[in-house]
C-alpha atoms as a PDB file:
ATOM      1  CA  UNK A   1       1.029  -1.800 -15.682  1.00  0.00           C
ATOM      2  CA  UNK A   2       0.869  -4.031 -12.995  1.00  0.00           C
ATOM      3  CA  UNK A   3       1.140  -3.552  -9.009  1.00  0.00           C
ATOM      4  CA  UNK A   4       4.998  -5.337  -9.035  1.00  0.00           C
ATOM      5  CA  UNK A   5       6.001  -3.366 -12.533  1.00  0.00           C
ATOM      6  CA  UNK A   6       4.928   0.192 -10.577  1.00  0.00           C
ATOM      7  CA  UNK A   7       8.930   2.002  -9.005  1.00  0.00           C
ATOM      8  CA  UNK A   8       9.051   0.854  -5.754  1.00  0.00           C
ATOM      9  CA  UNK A   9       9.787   3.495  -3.108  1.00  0.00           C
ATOM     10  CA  UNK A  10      10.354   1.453   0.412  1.00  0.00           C
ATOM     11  CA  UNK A  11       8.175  -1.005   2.470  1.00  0.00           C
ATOM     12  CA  UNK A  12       6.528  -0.074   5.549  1.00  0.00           C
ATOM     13  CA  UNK A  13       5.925  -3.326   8.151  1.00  0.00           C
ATOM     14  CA  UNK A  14       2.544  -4.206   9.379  1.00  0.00           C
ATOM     15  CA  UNK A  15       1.247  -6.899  11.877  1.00  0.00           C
ATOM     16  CA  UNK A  16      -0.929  -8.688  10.832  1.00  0.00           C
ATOM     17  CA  UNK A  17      -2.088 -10.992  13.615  1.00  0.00           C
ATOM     18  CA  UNK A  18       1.111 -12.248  15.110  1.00  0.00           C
ATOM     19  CA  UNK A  19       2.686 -11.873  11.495  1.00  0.00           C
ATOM     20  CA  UNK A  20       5.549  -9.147  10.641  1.00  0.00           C
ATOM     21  CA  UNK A  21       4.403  -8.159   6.723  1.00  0.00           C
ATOM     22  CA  UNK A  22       6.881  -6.112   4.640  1.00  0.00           C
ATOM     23  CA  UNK A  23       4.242  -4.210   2.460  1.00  0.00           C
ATOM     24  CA  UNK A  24       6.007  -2.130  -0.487  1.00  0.00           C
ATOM     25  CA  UNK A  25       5.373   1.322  -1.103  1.00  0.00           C
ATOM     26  CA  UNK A  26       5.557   1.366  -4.898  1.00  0.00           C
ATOM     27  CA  UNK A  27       4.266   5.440  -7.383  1.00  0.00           C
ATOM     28  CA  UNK A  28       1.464   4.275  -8.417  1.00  0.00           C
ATOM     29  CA  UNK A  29       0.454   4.574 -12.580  1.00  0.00           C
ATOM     30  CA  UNK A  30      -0.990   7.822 -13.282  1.00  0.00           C
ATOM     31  CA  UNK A  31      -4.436   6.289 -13.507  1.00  0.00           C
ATOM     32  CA  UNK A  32      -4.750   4.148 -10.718  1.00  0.00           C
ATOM     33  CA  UNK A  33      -4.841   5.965  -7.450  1.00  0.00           C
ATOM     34  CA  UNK A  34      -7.818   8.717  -8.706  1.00  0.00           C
ATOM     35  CA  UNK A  35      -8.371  10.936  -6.438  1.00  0.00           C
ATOM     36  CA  UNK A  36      -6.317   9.486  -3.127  1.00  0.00           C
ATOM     37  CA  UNK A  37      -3.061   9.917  -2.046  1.00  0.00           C
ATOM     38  CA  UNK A  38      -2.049   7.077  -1.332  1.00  0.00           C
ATOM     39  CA  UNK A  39      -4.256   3.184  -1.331  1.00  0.00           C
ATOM     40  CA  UNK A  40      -3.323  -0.090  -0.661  1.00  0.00           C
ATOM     41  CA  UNK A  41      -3.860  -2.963  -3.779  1.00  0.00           C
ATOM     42  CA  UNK A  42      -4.373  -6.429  -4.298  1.00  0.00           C
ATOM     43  CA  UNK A  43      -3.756  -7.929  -7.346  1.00  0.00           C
ATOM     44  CA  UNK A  44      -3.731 -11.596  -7.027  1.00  0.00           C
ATOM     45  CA  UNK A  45      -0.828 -12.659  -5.033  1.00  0.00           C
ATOM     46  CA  UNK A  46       0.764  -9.277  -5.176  1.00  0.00           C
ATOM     47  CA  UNK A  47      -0.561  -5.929  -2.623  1.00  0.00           C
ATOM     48  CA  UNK A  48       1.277  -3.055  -2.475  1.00  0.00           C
ATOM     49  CA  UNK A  49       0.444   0.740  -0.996  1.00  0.00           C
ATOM     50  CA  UNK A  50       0.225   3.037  -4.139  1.00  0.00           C
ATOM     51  CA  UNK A  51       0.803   6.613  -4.276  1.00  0.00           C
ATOM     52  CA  UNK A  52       0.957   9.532  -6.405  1.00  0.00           C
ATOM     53  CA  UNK A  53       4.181  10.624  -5.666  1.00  0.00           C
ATOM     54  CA  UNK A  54       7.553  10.077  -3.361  1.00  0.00           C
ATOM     55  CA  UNK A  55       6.634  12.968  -0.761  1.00  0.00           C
ATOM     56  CA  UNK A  56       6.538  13.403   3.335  1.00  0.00           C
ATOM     57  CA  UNK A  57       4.513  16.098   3.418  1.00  0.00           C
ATOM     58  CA  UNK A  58       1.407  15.646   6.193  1.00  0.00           C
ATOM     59  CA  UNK A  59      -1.110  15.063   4.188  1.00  0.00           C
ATOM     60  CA  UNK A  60       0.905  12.400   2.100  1.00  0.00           C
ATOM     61  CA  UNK A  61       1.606  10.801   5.881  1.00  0.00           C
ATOM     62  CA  UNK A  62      -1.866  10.646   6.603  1.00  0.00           C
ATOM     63  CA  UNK A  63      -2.803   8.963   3.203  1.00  0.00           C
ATOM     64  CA  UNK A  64      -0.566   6.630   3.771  1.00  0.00           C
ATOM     65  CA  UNK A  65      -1.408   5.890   7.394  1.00  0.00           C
ATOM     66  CA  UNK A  66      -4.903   5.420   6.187  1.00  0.00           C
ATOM     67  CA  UNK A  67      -3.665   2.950   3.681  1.00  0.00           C
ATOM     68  CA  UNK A  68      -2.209   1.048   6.317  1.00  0.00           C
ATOM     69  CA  UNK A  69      -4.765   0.572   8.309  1.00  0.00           C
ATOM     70  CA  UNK A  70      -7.020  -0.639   5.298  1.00  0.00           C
ATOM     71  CA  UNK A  71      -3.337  -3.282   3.889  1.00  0.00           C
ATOM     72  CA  UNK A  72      -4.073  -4.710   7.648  1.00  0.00           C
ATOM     73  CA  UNK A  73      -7.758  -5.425   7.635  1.00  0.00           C
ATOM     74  CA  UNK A  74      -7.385  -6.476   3.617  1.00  0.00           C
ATOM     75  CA  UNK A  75      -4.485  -8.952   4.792  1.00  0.00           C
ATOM     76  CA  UNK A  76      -5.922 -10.197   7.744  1.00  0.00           C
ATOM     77  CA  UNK A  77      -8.915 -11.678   5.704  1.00  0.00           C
ATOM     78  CA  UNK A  78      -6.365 -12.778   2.983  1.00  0.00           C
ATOM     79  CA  UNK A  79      -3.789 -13.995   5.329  1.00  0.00           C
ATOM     80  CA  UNK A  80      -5.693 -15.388   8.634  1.00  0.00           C
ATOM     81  CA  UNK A  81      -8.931 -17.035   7.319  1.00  0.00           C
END
């Protein structure tokens, strides 16, 4: 299963630089997120933030804040070099 096939959940919006990006929050495949939370993904064209389940629980916050932070440093070598 691919990043774009995972159910998407929502988006969350990051700046990038002086960019806006929509990032989508998609359940990640059973497989794919291991031991974390919640991780941001490239695959080619596509990124999304990945977790294990649709919950807004503190920890599950946190995971995803942390994947944030990594979707902006990822993108900002993707999108501004």
């Amino acid at each position: 299963m691919t990043i774009v096939q995972a159910e998407l959940l929502g988006f969350v919006e990051l700046r990038v630089g002086s960019m806006e990006v929509r990032v989508p929050v998609r359940k990640a495949p059973d497989h794919s997120c291991d031991s974390h939370l919640a991780k941001f993904a490239m695959e080619g064209n596509s990124y999304a933030i990945l977790v294990k389940e649709k919950d807004e629980s503190a920890p599950m916050l946190a995971a995803v804040e942390q994947a944030c932070e990594d979707a902006v440093r990822q993108l900002s070598k993707k999108l501004l070099n």
